[in-house]
Protein backbone atom coordinates (compact mmCIF):
# COMPACT_ATOMS: atom_id res chain seq x y z
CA UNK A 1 36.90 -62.35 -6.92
CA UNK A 2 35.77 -59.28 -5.30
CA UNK A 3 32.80 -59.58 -6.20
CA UNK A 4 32.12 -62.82 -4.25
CA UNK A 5 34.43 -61.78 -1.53
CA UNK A 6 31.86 -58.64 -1.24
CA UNK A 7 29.03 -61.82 -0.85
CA UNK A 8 30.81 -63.66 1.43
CA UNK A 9 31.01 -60.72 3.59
CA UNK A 10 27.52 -60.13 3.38
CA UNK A 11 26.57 -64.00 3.97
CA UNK A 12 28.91 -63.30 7.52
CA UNK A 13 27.10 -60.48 8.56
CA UNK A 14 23.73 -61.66 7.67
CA UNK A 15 24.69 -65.07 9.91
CA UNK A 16 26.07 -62.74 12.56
CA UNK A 17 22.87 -60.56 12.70
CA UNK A 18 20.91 -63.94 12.49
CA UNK A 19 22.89 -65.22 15.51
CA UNK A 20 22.25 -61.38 17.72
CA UNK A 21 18.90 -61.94 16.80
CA UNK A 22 18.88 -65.33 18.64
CA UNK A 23 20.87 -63.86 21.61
CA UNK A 24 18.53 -61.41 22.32
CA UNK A 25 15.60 -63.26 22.46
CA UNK A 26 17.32 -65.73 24.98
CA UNK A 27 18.60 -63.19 27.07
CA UNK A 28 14.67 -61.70 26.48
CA UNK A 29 13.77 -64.96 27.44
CA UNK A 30 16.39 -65.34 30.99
CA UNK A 31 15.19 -61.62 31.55
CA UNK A 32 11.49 -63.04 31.73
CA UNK A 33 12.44 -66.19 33.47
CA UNK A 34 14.51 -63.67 35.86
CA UNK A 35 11.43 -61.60 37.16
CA UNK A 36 9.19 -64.54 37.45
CA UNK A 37 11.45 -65.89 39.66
CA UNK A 38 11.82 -62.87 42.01
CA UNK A 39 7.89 -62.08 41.75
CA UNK A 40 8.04 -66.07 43.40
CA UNK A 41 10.60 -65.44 45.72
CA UNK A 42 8.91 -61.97 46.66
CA UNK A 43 6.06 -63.89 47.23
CA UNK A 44 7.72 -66.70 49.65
CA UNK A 45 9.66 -63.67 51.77
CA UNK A 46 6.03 -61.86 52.19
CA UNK A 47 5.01 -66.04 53.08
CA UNK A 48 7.54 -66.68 55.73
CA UNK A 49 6.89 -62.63 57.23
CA UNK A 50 3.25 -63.67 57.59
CA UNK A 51 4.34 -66.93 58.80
CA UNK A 52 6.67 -65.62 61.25
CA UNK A 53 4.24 -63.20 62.61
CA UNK A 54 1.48 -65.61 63.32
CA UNK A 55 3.95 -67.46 64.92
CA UNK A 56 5.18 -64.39 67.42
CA UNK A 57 1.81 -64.12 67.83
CA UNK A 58 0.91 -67.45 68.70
CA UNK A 59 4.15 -67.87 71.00
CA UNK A 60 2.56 -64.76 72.87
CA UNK A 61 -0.55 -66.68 73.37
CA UNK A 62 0.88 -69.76 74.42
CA UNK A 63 3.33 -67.09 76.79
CA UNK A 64 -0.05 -65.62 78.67
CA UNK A 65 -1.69 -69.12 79.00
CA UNK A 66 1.40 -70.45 80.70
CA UNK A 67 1.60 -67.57 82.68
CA UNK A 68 -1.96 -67.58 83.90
CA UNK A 69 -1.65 -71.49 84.65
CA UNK A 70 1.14 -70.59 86.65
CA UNK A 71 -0.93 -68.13 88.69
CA UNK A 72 -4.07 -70.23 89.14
CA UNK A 73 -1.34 -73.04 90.18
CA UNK A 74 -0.19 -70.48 93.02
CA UNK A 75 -3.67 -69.68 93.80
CA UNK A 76 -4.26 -73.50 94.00
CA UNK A 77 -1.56 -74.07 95.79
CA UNK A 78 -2.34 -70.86 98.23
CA UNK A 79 -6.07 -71.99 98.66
CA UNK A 80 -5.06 -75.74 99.67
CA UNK A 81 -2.07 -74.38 102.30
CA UNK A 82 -5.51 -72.27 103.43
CA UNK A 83 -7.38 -75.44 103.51
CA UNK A 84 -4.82 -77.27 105.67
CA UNK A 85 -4.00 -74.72 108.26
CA UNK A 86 -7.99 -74.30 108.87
CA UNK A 87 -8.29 -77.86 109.26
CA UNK A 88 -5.34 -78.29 111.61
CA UNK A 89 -7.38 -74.97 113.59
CA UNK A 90 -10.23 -76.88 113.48
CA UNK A 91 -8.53 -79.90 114.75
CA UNK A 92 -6.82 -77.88 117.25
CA UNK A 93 -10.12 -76.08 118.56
CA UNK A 94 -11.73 -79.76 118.62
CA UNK A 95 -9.36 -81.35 120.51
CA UNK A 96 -9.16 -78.03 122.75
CA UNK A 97 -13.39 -79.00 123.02
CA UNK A 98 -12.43 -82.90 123.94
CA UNK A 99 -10.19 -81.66 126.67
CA UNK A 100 -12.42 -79.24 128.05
CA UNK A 101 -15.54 -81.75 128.01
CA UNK A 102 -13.09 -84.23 130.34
């Protein structure tokens, strides 16, 4: 009676070891699974940095371009108020002419 208590004891441990065996290699397994997935999401954070940074750098760009349409606007604007006041001089000095020639 012992005797196959003694076995069934042995039968237990053998299925326990059996069954830490299989543990480990699934947590060996998750472990693996684990790092693969932070190597990916390492990857996507170094992604969306590169992302965001083309993006400042672009918004920059598109920052100087509005800001130098802005100042060949004034410019425009500045050379056509130029335009009008020498034409209304012009006007002026002719109609100045047409009176004098009377």
């Amino acid at each position: 009676d012992t005797k196959q208590q003694l076995q069934s004891e042995q039968r237990q441990r053998q299925a326990a070891h059996g069954q830490l065996l299989e543990a480990d290699t699934q947590v060996q397994s998750l472990l693996s699974e684990i790092s693969d997935k932070k190597s990916e999401i390492e990857a996507l954070k170094q992604h969306a940095d590169r992302f965001q940074s083309d993006f400042q750098r672009e918004r920059q760009r598109a920052d100087t371009f509005e800001y130098k349409l802005s100042e060949s606007q004034s410019r425009v604007t500045a050379a056509q108020q130029a335009a009008a006041d020498e034409d209304a001089h012009v006007r002026a000095l002719q109609a100045e002419l047409q009176d004098f020639r009377s």
